[in-house]
Structure formats: C-alpha cells, structure tokens
N, C-alpha and C. Protein backbone atom coordinates (compact mmCIF):
# COMPACT_ATOMS: atom_id res chain seq x y z
N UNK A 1 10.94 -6.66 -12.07
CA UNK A 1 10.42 -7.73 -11.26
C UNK A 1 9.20 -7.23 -10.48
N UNK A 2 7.92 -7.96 -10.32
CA UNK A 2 6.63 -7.33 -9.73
C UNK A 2 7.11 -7.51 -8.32
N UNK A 3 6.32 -6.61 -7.78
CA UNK A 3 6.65 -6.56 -6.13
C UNK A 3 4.77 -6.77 -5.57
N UNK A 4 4.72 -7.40 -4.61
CA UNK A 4 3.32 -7.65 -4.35
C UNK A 4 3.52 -7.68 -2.84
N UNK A 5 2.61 -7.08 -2.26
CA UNK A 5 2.17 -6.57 -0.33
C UNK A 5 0.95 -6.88 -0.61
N UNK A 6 0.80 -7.78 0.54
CA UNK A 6 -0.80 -8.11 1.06
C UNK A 6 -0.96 -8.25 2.52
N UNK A 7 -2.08 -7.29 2.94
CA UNK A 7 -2.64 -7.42 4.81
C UNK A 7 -3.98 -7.18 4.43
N UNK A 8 -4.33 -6.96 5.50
CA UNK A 8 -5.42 -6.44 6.26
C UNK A 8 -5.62 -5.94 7.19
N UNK A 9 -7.59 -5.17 6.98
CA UNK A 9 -7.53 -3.83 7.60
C UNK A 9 -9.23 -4.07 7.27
N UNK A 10 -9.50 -2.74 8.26
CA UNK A 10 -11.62 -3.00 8.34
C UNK A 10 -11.61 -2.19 7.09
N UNK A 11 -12.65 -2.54 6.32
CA UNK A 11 -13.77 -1.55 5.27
C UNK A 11 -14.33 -0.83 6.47
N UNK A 12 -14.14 0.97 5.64
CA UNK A 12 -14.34 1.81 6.53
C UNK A 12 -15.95 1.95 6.44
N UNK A 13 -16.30 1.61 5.55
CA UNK A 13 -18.27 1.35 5.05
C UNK A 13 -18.78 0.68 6.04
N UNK A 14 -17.97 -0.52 5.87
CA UNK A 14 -18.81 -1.84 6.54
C UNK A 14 -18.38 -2.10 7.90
N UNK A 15 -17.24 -1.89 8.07
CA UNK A 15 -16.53 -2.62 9.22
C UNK A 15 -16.15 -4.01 9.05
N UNK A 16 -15.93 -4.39 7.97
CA UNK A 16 -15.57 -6.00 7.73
C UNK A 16 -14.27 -5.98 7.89
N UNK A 17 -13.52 -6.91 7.79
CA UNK A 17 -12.23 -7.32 7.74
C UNK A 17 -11.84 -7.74 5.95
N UNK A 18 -10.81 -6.58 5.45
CA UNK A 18 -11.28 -6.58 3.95
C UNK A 18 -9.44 -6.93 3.84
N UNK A 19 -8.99 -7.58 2.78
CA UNK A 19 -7.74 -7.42 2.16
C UNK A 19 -7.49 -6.88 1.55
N UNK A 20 -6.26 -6.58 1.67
CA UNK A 20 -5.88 -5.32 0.49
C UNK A 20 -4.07 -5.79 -0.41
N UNK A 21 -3.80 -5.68 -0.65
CA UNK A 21 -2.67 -6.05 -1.80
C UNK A 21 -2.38 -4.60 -2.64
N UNK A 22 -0.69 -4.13 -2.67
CA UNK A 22 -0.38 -3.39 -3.63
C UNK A 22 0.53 -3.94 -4.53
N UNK A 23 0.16 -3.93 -5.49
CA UNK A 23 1.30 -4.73 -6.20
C UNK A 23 1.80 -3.39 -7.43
N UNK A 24 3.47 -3.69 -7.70
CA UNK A 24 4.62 -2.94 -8.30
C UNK A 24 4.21 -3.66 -9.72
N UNK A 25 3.91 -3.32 -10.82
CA UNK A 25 4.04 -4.72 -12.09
C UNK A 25 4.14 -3.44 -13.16
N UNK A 26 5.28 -3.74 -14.08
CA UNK A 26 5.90 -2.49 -15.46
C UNK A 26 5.92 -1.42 -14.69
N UNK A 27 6.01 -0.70 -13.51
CA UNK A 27 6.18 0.51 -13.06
C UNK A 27 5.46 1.60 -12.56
N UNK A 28 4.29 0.60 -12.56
CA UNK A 28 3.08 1.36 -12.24
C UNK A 28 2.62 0.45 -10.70
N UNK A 29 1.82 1.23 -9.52
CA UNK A 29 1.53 0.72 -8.06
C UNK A 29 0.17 0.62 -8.66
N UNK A 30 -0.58 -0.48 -7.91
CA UNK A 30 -1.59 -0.36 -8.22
C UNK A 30 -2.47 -1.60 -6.74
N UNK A 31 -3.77 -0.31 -6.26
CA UNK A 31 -3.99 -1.25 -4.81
C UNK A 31 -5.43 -1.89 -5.35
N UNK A 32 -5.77 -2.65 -5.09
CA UNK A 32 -6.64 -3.87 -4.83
C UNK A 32 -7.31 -4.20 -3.57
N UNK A 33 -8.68 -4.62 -3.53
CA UNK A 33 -9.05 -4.92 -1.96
C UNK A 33 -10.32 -5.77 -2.46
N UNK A 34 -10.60 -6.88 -1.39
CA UNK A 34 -11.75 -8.18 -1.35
C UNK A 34 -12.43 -8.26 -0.13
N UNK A 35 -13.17 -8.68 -0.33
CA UNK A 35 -13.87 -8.89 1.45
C UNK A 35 -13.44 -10.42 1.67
N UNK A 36 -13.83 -11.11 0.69
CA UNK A 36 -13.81 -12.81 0.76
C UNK A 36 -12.89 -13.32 -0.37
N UNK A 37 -12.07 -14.52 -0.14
CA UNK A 37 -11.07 -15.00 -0.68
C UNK A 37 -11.45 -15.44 -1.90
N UNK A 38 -12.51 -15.63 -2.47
CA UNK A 38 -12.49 -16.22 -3.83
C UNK A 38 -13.67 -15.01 -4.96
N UNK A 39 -13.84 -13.58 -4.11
CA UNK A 39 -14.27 -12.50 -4.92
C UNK A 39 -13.61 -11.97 -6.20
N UNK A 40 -13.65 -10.99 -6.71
CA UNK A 40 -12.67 -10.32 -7.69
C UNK A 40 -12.14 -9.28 -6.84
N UNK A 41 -10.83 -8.78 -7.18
CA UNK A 41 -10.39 -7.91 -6.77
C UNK A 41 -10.94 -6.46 -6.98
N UNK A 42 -11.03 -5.68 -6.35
CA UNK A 42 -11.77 -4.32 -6.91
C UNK A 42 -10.40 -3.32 -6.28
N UNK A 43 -11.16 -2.04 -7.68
CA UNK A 43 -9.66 -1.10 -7.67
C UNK A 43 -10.36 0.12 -6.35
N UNK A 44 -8.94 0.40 -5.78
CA UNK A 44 -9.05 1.18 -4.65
C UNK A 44 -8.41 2.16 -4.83
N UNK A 45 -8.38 3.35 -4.44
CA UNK A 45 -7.54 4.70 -4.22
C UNK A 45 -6.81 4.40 -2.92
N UNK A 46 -5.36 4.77 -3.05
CA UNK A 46 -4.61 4.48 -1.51
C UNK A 46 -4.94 5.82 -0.91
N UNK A 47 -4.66 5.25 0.35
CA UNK A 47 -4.88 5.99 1.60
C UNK A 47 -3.40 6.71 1.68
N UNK A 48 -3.12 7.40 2.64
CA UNK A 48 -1.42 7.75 3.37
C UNK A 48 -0.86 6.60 3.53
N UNK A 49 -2.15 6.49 4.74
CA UNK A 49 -1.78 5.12 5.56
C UNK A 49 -1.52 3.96 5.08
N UNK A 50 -2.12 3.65 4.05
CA UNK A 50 -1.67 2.39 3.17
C UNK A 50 -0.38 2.62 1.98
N UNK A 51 -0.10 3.79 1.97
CA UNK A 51 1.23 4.22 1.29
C UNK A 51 2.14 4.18 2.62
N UNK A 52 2.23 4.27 3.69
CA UNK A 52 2.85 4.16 4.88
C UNK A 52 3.10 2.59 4.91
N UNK A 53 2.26 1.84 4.91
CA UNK A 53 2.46 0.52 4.94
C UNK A 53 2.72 -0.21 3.81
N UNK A 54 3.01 0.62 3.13
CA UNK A 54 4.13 -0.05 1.81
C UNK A 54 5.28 0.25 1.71
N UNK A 55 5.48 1.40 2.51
CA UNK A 55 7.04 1.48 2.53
C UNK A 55 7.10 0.57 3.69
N UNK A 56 6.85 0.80 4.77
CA UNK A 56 7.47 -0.45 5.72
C UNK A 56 7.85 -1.42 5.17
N UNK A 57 6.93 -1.98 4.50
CA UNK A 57 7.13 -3.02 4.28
C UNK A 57 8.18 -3.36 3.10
N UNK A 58 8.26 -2.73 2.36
CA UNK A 58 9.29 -2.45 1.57
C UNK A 58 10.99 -2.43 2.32
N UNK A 59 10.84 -1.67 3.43
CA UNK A 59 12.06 -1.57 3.85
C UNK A 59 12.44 -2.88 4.47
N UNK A 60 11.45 -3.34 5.11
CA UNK A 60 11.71 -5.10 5.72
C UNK A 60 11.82 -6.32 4.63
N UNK A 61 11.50 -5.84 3.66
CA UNK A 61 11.28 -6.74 2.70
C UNK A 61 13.20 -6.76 1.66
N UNK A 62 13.28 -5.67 1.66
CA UNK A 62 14.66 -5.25 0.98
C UNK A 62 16.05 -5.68 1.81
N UNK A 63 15.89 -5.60 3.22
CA UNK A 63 16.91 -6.25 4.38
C UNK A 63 16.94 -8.08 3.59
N UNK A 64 15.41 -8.30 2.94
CA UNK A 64 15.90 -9.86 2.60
C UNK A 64 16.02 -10.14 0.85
N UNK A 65 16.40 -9.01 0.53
CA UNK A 65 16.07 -8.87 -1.31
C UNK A 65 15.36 -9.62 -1.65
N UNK A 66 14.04 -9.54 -1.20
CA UNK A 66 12.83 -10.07 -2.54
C UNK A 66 12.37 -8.95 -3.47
N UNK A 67 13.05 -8.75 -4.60
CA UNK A 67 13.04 -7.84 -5.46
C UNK A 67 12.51 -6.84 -5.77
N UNK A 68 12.66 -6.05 -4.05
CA UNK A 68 12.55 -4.63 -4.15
C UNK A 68 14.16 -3.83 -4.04
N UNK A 69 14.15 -2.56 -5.02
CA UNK A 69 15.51 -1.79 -4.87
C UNK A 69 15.14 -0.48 -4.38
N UNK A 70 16.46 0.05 -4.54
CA UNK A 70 16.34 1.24 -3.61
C UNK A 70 15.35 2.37 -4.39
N UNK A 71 14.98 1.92 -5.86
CA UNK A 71 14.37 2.93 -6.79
C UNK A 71 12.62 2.73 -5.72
N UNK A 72 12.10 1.80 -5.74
CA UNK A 72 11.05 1.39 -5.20
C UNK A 72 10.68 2.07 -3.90
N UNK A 73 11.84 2.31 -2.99
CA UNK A 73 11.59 2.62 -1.74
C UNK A 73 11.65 4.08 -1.65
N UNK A 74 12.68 4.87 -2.51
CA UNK A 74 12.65 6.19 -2.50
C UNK A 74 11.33 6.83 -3.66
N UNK A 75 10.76 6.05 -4.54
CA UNK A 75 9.61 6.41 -5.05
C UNK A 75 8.27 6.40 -3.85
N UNK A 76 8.09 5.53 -3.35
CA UNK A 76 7.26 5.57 -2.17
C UNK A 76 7.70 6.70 -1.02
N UNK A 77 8.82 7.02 -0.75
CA UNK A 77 8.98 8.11 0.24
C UNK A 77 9.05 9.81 -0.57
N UNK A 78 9.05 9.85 -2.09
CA UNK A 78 8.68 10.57 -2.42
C UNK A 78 7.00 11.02 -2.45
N UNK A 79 6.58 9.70 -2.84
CA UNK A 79 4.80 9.92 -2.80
C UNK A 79 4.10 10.60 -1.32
N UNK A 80 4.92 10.09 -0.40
CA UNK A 80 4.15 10.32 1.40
C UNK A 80 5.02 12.02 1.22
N UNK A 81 5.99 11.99 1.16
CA UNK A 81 6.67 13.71 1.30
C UNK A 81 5.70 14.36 0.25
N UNK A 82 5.53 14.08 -0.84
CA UNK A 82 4.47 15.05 -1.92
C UNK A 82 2.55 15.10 -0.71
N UNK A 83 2.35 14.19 0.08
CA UNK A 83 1.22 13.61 0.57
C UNK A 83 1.05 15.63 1.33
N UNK A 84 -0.19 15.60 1.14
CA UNK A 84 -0.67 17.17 1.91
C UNK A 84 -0.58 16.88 3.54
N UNK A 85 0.01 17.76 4.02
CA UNK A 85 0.23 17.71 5.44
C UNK A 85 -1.51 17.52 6.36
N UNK A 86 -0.93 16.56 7.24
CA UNK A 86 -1.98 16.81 8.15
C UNK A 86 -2.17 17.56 8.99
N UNK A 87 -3.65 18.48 8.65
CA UNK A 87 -3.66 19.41 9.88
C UNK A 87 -4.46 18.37 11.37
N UNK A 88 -3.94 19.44 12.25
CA UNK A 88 -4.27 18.98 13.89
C UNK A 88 -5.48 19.38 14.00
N UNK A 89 -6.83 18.77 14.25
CA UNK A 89 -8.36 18.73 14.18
C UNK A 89 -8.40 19.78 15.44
N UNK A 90 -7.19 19.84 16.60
CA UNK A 90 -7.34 21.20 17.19
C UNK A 90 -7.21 22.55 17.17
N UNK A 91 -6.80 22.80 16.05
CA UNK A 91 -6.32 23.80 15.18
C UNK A 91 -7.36 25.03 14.78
C-alpha cells in the first residue's frame, strides 16, 4: 500500500516556501519538492531532518492505521541510526 507525507518548509536557495512530499510506492522512499501548486515535481535528496519528519509522522499516522506498519517505521529509524553523527560546530 503507498504511503504519501506532504508539508512544508523554505528552499534553502531561495527562501521560498517550497513543498515537499515523501511518498512509500513498491518499496522504494522517494522525496519530491515544488515551489507552486500546479509545477512538476522535482527529485530531491532527503535531508536528516526530513527523514526525522517522516518518521513522526509515520508514528502519528500508524496510532490511526492509514497503511503504514511497523516494517515502515523501523526502516526509517534504521536510516536516521545509519545517519553520520552530528558533530557540535564547538568542537
């Protein structure tokens, strides 16, 4: 079953207010982002942070089973645990 997340967040280029969407479809994640509602979607590399905000949302989303399982949520908390640690810029 496809799983689809959509928010928003600024283009770090522009400063616009851009959408972004990850959608689950045959087993593969795949993120997407638009500036304006009737553009094409263009392919993006995720961030942490936008792997962070797919599990959230995943976990709020699963409390109401819209057809995410537990395979979905522990694949995403594997991806952020594999994610390279952040070092402290005071360091």
């Amino acid at each position: 079953m496809p799983v689809e997340i959509q928010w928003h967040d600024l283009d770090p280029e522009t400063g616009e207010r851009r959408r972004l969407r990850a959608e689950k479809f045959a087993g593969q994640w795949r993120f997407r982002w638009r500036l304006r509602r009737y553009e094409r979607w263009n392919v993006l590399e995720p961030t942490r942070e936008m792997w962070e905000h797919v599990l959230d949302s995943l976990k709020r989303r699963y409390r109401r089973r819209e057809g995410v399982t537990d395979a979905d949520v522990a694949y995403v908390e594997r991806i952020l645990a594999a994610w390279p640690a952040v070092r402290d810029e005071e360091e």
